[in-house]
C-alpha atoms as a PDB file:
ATOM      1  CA  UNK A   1       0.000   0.000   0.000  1.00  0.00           C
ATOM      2  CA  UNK A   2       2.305   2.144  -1.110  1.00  0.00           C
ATOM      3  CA  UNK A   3       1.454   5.573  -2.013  1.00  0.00           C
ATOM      4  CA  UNK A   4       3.546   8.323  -4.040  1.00  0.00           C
ATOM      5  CA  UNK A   5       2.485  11.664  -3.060  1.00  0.00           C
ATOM      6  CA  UNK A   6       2.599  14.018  -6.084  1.00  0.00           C
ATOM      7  CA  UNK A   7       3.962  17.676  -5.753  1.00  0.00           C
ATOM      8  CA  UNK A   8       1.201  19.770  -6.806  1.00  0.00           C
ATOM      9  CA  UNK A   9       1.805  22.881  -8.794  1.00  0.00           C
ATOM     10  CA  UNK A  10      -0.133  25.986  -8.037  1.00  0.00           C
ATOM     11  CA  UNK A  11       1.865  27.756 -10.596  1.00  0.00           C
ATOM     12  CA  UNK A  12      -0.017  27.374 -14.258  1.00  0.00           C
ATOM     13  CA  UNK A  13       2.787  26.710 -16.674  1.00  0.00           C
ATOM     14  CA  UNK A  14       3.387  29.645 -18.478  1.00  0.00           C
ATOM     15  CA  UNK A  15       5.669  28.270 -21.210  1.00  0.00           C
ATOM     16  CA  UNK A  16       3.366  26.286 -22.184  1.00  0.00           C
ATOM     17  CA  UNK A  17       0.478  28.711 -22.126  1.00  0.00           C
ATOM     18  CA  UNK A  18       2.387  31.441 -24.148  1.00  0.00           C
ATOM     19  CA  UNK A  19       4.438  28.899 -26.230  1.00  0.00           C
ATOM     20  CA  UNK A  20       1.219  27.820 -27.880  1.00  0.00           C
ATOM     21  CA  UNK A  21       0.167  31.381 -28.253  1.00  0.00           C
ATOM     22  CA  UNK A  22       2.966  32.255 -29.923  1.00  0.00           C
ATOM     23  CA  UNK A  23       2.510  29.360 -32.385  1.00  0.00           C
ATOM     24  CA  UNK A  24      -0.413  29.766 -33.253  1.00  0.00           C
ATOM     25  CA  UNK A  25      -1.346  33.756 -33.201  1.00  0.00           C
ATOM     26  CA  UNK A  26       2.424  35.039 -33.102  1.00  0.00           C
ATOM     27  CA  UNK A  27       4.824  32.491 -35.501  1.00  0.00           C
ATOM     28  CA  UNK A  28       6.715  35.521 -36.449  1.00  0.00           C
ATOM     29  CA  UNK A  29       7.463  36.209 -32.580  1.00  0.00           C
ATOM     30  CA  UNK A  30       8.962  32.700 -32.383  1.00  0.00           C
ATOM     31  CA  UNK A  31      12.644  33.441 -32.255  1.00  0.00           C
ATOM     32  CA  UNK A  32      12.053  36.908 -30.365  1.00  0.00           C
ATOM     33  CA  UNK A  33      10.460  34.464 -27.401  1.00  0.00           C
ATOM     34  CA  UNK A  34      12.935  31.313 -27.738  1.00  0.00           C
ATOM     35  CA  UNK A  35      14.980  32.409 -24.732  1.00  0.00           C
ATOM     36  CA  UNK A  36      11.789  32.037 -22.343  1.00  0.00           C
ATOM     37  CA  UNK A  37      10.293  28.806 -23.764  1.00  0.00           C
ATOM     38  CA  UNK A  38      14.160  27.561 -22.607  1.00  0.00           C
ATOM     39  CA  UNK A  39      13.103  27.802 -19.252  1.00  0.00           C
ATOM     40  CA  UNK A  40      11.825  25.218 -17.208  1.00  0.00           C
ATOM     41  CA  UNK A  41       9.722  27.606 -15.207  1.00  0.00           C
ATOM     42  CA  UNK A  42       8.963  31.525 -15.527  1.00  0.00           C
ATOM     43  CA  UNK A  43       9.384  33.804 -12.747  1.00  0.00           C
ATOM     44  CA  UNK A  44       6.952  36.594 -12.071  1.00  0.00           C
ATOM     45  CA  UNK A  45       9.162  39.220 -14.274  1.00  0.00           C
ATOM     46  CA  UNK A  46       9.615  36.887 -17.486  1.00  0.00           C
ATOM     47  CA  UNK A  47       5.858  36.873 -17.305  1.00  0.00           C
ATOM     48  CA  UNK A  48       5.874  40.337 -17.449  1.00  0.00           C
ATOM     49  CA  UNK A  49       8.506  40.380 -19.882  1.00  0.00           C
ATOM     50  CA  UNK A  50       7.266  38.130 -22.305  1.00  0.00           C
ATOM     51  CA  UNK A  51       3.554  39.043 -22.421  1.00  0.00           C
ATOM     52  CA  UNK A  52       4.818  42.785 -23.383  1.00  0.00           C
ATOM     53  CA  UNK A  53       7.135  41.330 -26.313  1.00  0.00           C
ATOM     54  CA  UNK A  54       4.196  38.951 -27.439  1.00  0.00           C
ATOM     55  CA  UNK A  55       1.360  41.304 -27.347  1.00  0.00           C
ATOM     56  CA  UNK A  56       3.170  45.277 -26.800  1.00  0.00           C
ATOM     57  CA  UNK A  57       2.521  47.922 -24.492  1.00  0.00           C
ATOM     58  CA  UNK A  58      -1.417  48.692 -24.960  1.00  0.00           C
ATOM     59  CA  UNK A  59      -2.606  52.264 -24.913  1.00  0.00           C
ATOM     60  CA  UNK A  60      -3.177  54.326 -21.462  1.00  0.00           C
ATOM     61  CA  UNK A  61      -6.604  52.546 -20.384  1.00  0.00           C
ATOM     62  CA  UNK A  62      -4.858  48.679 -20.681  1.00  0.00           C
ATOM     63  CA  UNK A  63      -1.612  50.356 -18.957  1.00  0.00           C
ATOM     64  CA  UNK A  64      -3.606  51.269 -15.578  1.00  0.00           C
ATOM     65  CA  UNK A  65      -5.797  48.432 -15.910  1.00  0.00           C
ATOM     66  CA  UNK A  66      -2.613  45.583 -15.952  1.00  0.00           C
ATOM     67  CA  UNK A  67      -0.665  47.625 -13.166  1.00  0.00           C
ATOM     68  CA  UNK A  68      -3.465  47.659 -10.665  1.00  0.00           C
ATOM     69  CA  UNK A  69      -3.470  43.385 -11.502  1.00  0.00           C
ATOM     70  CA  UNK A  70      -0.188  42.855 -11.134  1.00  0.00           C
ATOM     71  CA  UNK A  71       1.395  40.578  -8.458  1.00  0.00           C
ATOM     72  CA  UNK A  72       4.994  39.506  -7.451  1.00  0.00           C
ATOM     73  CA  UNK A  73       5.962  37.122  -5.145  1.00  0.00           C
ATOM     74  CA  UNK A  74       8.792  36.985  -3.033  1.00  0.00           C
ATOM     75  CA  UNK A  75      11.612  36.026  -5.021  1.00  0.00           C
ATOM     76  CA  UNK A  76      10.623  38.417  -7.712  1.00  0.00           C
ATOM     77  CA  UNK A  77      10.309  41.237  -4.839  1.00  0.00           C
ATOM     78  CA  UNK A  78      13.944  40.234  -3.651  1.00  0.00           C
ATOM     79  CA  UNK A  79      15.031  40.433  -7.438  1.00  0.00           C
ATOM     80  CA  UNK A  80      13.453  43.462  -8.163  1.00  0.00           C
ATOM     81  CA  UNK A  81      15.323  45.175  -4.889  1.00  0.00           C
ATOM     82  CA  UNK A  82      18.495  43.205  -5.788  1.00  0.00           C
ATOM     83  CA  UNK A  83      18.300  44.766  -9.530  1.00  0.00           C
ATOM     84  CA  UNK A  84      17.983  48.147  -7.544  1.00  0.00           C
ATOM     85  CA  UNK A  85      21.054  47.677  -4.840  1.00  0.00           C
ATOM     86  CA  UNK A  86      23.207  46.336  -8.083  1.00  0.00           C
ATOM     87  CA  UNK A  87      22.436  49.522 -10.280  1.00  0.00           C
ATOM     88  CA  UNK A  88      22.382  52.115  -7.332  1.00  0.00           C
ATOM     89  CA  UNK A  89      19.186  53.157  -8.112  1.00  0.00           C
ATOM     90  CA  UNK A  90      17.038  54.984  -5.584  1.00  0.00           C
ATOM     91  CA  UNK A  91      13.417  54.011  -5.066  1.00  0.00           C
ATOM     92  CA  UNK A  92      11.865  57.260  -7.612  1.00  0.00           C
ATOM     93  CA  UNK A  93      14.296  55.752 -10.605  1.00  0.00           C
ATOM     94  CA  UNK A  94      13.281  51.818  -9.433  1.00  0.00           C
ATOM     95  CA  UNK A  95       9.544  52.532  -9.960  1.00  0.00           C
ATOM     96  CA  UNK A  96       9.918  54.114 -12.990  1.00  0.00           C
ATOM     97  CA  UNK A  97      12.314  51.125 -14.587  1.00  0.00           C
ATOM     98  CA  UNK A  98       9.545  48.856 -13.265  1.00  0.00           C
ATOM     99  CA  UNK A  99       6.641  51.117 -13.086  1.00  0.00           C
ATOM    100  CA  UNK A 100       5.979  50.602  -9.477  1.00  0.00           C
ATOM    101  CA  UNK A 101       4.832  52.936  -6.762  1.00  0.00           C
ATOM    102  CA  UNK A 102       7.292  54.791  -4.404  1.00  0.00           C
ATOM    103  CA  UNK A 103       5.314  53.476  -1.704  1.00  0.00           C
ATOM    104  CA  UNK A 104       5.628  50.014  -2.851  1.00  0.00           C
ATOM    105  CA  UNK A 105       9.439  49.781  -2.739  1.00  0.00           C
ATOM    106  CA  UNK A 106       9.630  51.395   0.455  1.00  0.00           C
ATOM    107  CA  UNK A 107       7.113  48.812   1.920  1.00  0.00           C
ATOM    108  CA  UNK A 108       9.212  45.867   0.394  1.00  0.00           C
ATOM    109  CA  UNK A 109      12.752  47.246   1.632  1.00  0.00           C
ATOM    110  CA  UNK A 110      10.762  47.465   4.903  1.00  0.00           C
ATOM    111  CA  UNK A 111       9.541  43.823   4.568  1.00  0.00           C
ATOM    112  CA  UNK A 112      12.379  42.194   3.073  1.00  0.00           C
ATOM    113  CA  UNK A 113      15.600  43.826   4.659  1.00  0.00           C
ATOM    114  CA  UNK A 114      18.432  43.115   2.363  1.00  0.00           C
ATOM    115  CA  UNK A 115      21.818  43.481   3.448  1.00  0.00           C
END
């Protein structure tokens, strides 16, 4: 009576979602995306990343809409404040590289202390 207890996955697996996008809608975006179907698993940034390259940067409206939807976890949080402490950015430049709010980077340097 043995039993194998599966991981489960919360994550949906985004190269596979946007792979078959891209094949079907977006062929000519094929070699543009190849570095991210490479990937075993996207982080919360290549997301980001690739859905802009696949489908551009909408107009105002879609802009506001996506940022107020967007989430990052914790290891994109760290790598976002990493990407800031390896650049010497301050928090006004980070937020506009990754069109965040002040606010929001101050909260996360609070949250997650990097030293």
């Amino acid at each position: 009576m043995d039993r194998q207890i599966q991981k489960i996955n919360l994550q949906p697996d985004y190269v596979k979602i946007y792979k078959d996008i891209v094949t079907r809608k977006y062929p000519e975006k094929l070699e543009v995306c190849d570095f991210f179907f490479k990937k075993n698993q996207l982080s919360v940034l290549d997301v980001i990343r690739l859905n802009n390259l696949i489908f551009g940067v909408g107009n105002k409206e879609k802009l506001q809409f996506d940022q107020k939807h967007k989430s990052y976890d914790k290891a994109a949080v760290i790598n976002i404040l990493n990407y800031q402490k390896k650049n010497n950015l301050n928090n006004t430049e980070l937020s506009i590289h990754f069109k965040l709010s002040r606010n929001t980077i101050a909260k996360w340097k609070k949250t997650f202390v990097l030293k």
